[in-house]
Protein backbone atom coordinates (compact mmCIF):
# COMPACT_ATOMS: atom_id res chain seq x y z
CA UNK A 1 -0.44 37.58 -36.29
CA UNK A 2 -0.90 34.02 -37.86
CA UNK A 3 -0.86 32.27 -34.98
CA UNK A 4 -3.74 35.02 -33.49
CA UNK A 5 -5.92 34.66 -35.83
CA UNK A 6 -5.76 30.52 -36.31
CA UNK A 7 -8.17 29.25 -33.18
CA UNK A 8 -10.91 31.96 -34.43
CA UNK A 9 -13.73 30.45 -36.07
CA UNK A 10 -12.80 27.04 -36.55
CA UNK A 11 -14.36 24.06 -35.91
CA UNK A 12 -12.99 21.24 -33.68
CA UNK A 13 -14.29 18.51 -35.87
CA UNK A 14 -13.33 19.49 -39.11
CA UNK A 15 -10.70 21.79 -38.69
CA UNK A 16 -12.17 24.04 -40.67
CA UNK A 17 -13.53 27.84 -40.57
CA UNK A 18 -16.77 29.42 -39.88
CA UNK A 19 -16.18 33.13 -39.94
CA UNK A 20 -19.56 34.20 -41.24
CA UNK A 21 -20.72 37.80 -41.51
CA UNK A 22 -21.66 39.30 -38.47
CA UNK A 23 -21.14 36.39 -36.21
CA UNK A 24 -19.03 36.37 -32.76
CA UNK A 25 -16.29 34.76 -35.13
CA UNK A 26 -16.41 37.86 -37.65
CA UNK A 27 -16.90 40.31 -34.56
CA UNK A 28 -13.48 38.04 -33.25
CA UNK A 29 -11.67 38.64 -36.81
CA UNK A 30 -12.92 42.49 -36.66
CA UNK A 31 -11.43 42.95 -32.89
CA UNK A 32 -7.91 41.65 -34.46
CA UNK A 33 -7.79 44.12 -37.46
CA UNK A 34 -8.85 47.10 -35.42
CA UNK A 35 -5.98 45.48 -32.68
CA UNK A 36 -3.59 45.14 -35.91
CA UNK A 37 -3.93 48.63 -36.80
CA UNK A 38 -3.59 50.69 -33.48
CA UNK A 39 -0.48 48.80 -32.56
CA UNK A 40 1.01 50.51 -35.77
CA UNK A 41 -0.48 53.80 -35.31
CA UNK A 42 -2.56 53.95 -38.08
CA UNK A 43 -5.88 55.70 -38.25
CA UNK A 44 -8.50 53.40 -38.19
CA UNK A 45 -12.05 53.91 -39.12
CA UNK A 46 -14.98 51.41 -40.87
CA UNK A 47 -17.10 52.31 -43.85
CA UNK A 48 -20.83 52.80 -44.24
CA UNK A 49 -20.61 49.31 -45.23
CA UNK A 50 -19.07 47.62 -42.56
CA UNK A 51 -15.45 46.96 -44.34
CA UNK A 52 -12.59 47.75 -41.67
CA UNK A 53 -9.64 50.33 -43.31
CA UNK A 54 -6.54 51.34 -41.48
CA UNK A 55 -4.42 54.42 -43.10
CA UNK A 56 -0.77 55.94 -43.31
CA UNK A 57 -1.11 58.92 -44.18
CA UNK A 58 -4.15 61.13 -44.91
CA UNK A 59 -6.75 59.30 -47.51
CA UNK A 60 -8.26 62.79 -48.23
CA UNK A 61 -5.04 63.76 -50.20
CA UNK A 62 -6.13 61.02 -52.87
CA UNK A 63 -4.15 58.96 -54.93
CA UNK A 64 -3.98 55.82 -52.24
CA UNK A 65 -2.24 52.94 -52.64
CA UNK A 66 -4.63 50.14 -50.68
CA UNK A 67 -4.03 46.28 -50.32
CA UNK A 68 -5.44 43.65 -48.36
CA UNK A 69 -8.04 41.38 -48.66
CA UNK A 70 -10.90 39.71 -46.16
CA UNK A 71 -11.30 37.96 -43.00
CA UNK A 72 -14.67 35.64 -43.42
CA UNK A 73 -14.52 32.67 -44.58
CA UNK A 74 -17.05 29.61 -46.39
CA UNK A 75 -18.57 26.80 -44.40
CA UNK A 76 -15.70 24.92 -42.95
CA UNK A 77 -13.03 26.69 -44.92
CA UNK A 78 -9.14 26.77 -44.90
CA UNK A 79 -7.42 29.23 -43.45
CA UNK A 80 -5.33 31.32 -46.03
CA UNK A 81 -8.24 32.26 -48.65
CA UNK A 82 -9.19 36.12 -47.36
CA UNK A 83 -7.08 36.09 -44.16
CA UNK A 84 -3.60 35.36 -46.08
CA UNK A 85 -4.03 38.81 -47.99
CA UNK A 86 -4.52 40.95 -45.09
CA UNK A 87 -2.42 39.39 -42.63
CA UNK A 88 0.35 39.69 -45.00
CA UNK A 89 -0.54 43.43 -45.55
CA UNK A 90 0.08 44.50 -42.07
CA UNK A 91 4.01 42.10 -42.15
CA UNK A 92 4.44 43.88 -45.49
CA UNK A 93 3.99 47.59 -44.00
CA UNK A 94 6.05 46.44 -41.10
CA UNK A 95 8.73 45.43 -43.65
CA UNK A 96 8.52 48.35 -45.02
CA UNK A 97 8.85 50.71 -42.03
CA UNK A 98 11.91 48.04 -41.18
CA UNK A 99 13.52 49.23 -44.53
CA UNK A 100 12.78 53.07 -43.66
CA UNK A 101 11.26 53.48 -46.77
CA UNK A 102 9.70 57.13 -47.34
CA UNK A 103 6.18 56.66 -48.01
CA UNK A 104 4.54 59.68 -50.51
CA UNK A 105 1.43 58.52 -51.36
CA UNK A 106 -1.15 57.50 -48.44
CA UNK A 107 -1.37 54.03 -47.99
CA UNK A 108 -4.07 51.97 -46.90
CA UNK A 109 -5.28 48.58 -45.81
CA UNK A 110 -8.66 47.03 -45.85
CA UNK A 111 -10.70 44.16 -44.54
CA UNK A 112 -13.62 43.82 -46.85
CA UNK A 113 -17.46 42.49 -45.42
CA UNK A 114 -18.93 39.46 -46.08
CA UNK A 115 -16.73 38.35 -49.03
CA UNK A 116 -17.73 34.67 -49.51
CA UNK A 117 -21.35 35.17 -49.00
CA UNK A 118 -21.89 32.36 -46.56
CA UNK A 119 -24.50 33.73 -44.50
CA UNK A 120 -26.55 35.58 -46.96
CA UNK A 121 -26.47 33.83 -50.14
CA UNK A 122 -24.18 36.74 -51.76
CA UNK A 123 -20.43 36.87 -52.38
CA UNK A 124 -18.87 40.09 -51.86
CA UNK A 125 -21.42 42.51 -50.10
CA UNK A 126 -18.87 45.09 -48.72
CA UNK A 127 -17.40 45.98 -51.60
CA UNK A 128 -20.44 45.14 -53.89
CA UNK A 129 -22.63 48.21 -51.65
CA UNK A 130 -18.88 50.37 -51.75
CA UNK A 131 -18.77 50.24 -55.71
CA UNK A 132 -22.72 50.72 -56.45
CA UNK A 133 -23.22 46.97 -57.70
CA UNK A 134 -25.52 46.33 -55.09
CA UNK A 135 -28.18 48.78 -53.93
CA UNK A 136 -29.25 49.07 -50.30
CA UNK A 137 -32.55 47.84 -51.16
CA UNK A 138 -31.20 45.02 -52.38
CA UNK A 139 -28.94 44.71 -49.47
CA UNK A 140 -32.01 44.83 -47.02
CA UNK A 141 -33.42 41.64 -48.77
CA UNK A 142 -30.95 39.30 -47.97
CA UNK A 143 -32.11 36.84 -45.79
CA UNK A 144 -29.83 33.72 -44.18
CA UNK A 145 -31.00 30.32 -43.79
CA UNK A 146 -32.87 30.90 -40.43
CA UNK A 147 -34.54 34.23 -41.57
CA UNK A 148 -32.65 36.40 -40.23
CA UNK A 149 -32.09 39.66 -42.57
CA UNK A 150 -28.58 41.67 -43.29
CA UNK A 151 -30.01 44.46 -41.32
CA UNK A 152 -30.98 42.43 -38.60
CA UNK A 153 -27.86 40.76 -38.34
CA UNK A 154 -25.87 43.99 -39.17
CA UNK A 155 -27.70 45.82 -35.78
CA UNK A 156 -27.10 42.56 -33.46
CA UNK A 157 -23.47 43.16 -34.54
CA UNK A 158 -23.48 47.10 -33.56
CA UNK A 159 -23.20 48.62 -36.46
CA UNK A 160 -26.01 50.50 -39.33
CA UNK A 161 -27.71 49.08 -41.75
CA UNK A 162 -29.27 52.52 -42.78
CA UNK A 163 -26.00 53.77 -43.81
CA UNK A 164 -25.61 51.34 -46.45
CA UNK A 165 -25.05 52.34 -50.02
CA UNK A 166 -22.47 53.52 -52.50
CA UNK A 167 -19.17 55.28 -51.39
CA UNK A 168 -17.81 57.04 -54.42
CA UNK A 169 -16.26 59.83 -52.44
CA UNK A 170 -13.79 56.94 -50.91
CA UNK A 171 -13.59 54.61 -54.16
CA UNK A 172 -12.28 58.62 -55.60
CA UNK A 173 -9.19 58.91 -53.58
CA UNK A 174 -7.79 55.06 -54.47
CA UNK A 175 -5.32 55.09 -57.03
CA UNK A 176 -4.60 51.33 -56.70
CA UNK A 177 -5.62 48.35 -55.15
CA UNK A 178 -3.71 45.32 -54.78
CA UNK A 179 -4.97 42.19 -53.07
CA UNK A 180 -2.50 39.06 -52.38
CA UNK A 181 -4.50 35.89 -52.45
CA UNK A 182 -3.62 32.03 -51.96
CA UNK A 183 -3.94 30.44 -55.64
CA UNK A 184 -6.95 28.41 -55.44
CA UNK A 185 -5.05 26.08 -58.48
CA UNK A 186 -1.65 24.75 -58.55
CA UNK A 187 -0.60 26.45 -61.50
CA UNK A 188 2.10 28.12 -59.31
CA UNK A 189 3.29 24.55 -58.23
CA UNK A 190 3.53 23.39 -61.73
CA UNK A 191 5.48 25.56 -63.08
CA UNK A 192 6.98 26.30 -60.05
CA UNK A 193 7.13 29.63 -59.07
CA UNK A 194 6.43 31.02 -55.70
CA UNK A 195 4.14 34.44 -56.42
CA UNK A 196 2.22 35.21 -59.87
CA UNK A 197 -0.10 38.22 -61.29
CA UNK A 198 -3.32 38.06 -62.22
CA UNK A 199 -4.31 38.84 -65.55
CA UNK A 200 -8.30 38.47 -65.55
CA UNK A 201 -10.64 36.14 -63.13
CA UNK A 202 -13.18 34.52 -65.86
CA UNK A 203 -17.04 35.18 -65.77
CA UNK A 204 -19.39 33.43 -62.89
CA UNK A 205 -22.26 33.31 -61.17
CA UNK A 206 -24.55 31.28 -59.01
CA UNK A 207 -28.59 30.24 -60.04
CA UNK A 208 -31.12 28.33 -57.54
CA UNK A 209 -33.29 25.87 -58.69
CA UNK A 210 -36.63 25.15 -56.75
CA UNK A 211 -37.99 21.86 -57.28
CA UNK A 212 -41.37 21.98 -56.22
CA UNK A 213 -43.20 18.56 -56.33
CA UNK A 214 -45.80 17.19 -53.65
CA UNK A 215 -45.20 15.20 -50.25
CA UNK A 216 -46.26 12.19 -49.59
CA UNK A 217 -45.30 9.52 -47.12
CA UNK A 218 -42.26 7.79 -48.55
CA UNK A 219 -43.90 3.98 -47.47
CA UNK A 220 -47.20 4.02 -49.12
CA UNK A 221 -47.17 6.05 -52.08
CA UNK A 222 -46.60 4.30 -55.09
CA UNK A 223 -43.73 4.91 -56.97
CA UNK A 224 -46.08 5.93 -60.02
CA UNK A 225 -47.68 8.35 -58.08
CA UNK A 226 -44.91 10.21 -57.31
CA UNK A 227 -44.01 13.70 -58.12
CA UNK A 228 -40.31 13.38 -56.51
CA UNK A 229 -38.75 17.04 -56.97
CA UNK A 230 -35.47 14.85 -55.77
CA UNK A 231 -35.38 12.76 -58.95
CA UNK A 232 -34.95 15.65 -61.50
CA UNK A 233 -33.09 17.35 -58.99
CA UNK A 234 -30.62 14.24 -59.17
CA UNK A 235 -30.85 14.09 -63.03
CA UNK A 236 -29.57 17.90 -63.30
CA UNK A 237 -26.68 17.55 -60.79
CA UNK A 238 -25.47 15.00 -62.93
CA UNK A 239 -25.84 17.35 -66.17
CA UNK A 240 -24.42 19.93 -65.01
CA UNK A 241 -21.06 17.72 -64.68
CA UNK A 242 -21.72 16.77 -68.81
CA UNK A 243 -22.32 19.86 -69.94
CA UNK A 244 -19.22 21.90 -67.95
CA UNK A 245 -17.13 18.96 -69.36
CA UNK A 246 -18.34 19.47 -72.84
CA UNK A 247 -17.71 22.92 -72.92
CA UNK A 248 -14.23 23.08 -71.07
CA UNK A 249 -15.92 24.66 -67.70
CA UNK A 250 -17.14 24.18 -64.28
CA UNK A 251 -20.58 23.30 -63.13
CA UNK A 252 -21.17 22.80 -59.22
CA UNK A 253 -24.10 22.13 -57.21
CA UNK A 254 -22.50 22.15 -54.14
CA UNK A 255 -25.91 23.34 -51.85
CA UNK A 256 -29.39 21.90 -51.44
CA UNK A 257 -31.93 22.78 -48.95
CA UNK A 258 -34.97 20.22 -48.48
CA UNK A 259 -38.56 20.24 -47.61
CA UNK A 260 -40.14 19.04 -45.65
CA UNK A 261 -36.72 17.27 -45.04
CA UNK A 262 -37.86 13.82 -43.36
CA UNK A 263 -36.56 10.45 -43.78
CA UNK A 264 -40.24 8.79 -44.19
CA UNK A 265 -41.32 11.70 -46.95
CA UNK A 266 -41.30 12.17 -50.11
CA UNK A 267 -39.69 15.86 -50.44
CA UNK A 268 -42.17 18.74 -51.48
CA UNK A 269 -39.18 21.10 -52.71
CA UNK A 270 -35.69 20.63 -53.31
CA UNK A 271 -33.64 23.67 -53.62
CA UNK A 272 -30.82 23.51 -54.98
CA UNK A 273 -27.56 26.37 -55.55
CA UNK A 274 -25.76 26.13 -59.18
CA UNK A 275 -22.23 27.63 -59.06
CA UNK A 276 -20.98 27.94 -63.05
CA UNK A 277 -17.66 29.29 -64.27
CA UNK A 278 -15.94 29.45 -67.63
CA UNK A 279 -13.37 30.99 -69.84
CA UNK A 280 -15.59 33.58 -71.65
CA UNK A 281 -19.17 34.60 -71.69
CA UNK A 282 -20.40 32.45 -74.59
CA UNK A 283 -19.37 29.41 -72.53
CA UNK A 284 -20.97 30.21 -69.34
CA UNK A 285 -23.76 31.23 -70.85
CA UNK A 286 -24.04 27.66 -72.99
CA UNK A 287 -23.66 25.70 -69.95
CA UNK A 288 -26.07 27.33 -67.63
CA UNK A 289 -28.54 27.32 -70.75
CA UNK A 290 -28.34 23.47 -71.18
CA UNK A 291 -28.15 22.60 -67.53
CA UNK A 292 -31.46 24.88 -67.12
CA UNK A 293 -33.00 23.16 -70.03
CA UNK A 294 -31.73 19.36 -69.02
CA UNK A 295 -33.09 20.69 -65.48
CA UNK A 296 -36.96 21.80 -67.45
CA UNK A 297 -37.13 18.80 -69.39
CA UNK A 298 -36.43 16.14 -65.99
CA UNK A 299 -39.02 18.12 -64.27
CA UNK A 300 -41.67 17.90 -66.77
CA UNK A 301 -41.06 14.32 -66.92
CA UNK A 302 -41.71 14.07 -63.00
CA UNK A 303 -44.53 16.10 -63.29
CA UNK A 304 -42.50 18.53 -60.88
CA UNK A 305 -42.57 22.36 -61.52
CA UNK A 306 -39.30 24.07 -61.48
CA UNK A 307 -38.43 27.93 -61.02
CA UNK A 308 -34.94 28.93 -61.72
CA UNK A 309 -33.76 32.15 -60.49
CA UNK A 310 -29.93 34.12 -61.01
CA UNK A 311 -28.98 34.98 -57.84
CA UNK A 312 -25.60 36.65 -58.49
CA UNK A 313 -23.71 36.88 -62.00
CA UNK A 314 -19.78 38.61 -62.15
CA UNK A 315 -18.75 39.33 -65.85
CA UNK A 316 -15.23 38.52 -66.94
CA UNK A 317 -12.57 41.19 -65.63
CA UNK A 318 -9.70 42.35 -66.98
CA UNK A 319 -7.27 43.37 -64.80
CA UNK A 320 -5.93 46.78 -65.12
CA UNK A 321 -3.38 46.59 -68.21
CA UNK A 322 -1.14 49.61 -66.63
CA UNK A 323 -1.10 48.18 -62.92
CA UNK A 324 -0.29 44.50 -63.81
CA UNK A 325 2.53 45.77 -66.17
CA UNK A 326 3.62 47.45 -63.28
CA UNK A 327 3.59 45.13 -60.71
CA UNK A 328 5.29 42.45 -63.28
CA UNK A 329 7.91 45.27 -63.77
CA UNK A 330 8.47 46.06 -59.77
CA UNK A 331 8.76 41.66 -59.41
CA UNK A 332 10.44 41.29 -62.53
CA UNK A 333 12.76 44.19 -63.30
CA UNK A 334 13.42 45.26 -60.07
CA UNK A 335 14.01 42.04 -57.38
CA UNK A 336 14.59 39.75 -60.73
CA UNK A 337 11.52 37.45 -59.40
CA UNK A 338 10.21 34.90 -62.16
CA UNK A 339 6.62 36.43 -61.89
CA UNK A 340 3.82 34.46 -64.41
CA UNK A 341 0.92 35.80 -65.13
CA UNK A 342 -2.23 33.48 -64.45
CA UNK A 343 -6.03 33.72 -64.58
CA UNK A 344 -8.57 32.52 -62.21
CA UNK A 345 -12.19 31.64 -61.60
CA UNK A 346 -12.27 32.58 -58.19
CA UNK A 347 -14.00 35.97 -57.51
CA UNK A 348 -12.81 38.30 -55.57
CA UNK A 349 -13.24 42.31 -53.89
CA UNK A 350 -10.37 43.18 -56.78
CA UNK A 351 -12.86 41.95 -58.98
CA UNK A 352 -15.76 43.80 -57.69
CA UNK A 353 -13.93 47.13 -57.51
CA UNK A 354 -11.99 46.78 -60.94
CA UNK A 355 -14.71 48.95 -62.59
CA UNK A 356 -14.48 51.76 -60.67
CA UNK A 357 -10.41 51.83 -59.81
CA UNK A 358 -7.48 50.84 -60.68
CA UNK A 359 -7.05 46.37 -58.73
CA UNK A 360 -4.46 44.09 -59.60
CA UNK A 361 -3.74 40.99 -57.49
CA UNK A 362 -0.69 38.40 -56.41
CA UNK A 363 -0.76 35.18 -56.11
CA UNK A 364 1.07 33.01 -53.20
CA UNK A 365 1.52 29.39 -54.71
CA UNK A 366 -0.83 26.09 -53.06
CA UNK A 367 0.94 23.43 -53.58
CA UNK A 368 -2.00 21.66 -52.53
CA UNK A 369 -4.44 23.21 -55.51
CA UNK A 370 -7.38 22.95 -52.60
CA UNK A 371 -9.41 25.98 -51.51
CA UNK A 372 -12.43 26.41 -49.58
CA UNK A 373 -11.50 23.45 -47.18
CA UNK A 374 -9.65 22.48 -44.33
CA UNK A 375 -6.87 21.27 -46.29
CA UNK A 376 -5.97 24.11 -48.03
CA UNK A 377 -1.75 25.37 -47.65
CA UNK A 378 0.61 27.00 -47.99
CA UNK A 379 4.21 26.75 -46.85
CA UNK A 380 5.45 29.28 -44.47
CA UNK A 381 8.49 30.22 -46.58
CA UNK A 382 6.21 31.03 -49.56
CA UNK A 383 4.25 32.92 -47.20
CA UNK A 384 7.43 35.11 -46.47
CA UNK A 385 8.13 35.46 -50.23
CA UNK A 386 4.41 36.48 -50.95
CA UNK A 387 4.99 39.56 -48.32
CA UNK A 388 8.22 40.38 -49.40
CA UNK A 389 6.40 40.79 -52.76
CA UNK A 390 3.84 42.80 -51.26
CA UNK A 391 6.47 44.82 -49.90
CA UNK A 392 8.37 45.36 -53.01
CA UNK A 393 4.87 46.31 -54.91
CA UNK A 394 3.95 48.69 -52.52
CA UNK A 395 7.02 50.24 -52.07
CA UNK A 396 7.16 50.60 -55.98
CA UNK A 397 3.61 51.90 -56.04
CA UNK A 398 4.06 54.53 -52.90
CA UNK A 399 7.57 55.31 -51.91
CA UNK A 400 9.21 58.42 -54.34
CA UNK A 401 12.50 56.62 -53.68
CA UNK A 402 13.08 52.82 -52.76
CA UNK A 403 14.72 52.15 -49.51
CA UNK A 404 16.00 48.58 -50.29
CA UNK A 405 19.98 49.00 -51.40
């Protein structure tokens, strides 16, 4: 399955991933789950929203045990963060048929839409629409960078954008979803242990800053009659660094989009993406308050205008209490795995659905510590031990009687 899935999407120069929403590459990624599932005789169907499920058992009955994860990746990504969770969903279902364990609760895996939000700006559409945290009209407004809208992109890819919206009638008959995930962190190395829990993934959000100064030709204008949007553009980047250091937390502008984007101009806008993340909410909100304010006063300075705008915000979450206990039981207890409990600041679909059911979610260890890029690992042999652990979870979760002796 590994080896299927590796040439799909990526890049020849930098080895990295392109699987954006509703691209060939996604359609490519899509083809394999739907492939994935039929071999194994499991009903297949996709959402209103576009996210791909494959079921043992009938889902109607309620009470579902679900895991995997999500397919898409960011611009020039690895190739474990998404795909690692559902590729080791299917080899953890096979494991357990190969055990002949006696499945009583239905059991179901998923490949979530448009996790990473590369195309449209957004992380986590599919299950943002599936939980209610993001309306359709909302959903109809995203726009990628070429102008192309969801909808748009949704119909070029076959499927209905009308049919967007909510699905509590589905989200009703979960009883728990686990997603296994490469650590993006090496907290795993360091203390090393091969698969951990997660207890919480910490608040975060993303926040655009326009820029908007005035273009001029970049040989004749004097420096003094600037109004450069790039200079307190420069100044914030830089401030954003202080301020996450100051407050133990993350600060990243890590996009920019230029206008009119010329070597011989001065810029008229600069655009650029703020990704924050910190430990609680007072923190976030401290450093995103004095980056915005550093950002106000450069701009004034410049005599550049500056309109800053929260695209996306995730509040802390906590982990179901009852399902991590659980899980750390079924690793602990049960195959007498040293199983640490970490946080993250990585979203994720757990996240996003941890309001309305039951998520908890494993950890495979990087010894690495890289995400979102090319050189992001793990060995094959942890791998193994992360589906063995899916295995054992699942089987603890949905079998009346485990199989293993």
């Amino acid at each position: 399955m590994w080896a299927e899935l590796l040439p799909v999407g990526r890049g020849s120069a930098s080895g990295g991933y392109r699987r954006y929403a509703w691209t060939a590459a996604d359609g490519e990624c899509r083809a394999w789950f739907e492939e994935q599932a039929k071999a194994r005789a499991l009903d297949y169907e996709v959402d209103r929203n576009g996210n791909q499920w494959a079921w043992l058992g009938d889902p109607a009955a309620g009470d579902a045990v679900v895991t995997g994860s999500h397919l898409d990746s960011v611009p020039d990504g690895g190739a474990f963060d998404g795909p690692l969770g559902v590729v080791s969903a299917f080899a953890a279902l096979d494991e357990l048929r190969g055990r002949g364990a006696r499945f009583t609760r239905p059991l179901g895996i998923v490949n979530f839409g448009d996790e990473e939000g590369a195309r449209f700006g957004l992380a986590c559409v599919g299950s943002r629409l599936t939980a209610g945290t993001l309306t359709p009209d909302q959903a109809h407004r995203l726009t990628d960078g070429d102008g192309v809208t969801l909808p748009r992109a949704m119909e070029a890819a076959g499927y209905d954008p009308d049919a967007l919206g909510p699905d509590p009638e589905r989200l009703a008959r979960i009883g728990a979803f686990v997603e296994l995930h490469v650590e993006q962190g090496r907290a795993l190395d360091l203390s090393g242990d091969r698969i951990g829990v997660a207890s919480a993934i910490r608040p975060h959000g993303r926040w655009r800053f326009d820029f908007r100064g005035e273009a001029n030709h970049a040989g004749t204008t004097r420096l003094a009659d600037r109004r450069d949007p790039m200079l307190p553009y420069a100044e914030t980047v830089l401030a954003a660094r202080r301020e996450a250091a100051l407050a133990g937390a993350v600060a990243t502008f890590g996009k920019i989009a230029v206008e009119p984007n010329g070597v011989n101009a001065v810029p008229s806008l600069v655009r650029g993406w703020l990704d924050s993340r910190a430990v609680d909410q007072e923190s976030l909100d401290s450093v995103v308050g004095a980056v915005e304010s550093a950002a106000r006063e450069y701009a004034a300075a410049h005599g550049v205008d500056l309109d800053v705008v929260r695209e996306s915000f995730t509040p802390v979450v906590e982990f179901d209490h009852v399902l991590r206990d659980e899980l750390a039981r079924i690793l602990g207890t049960d195959t007498g795995l040293t199983v640490p409990v970490l946080g993250t600041g990585a979203g994720h679909d757990a996240g996003i659905l941890s309001g309305s059911i039951p998520t908890a979610m494993l950890f495979v260890r990087n010894p690495t510590g890289v995400s979102h890029s090319p050189a992001e690992f793990a060995a094959e042999d942890d791998c193994v031990a992360g589906v063995r652990a899916l295995a054992d979870v699942l089987e603890g979760l949905a079998c009346k009687e485990p199989a293993r002796g």
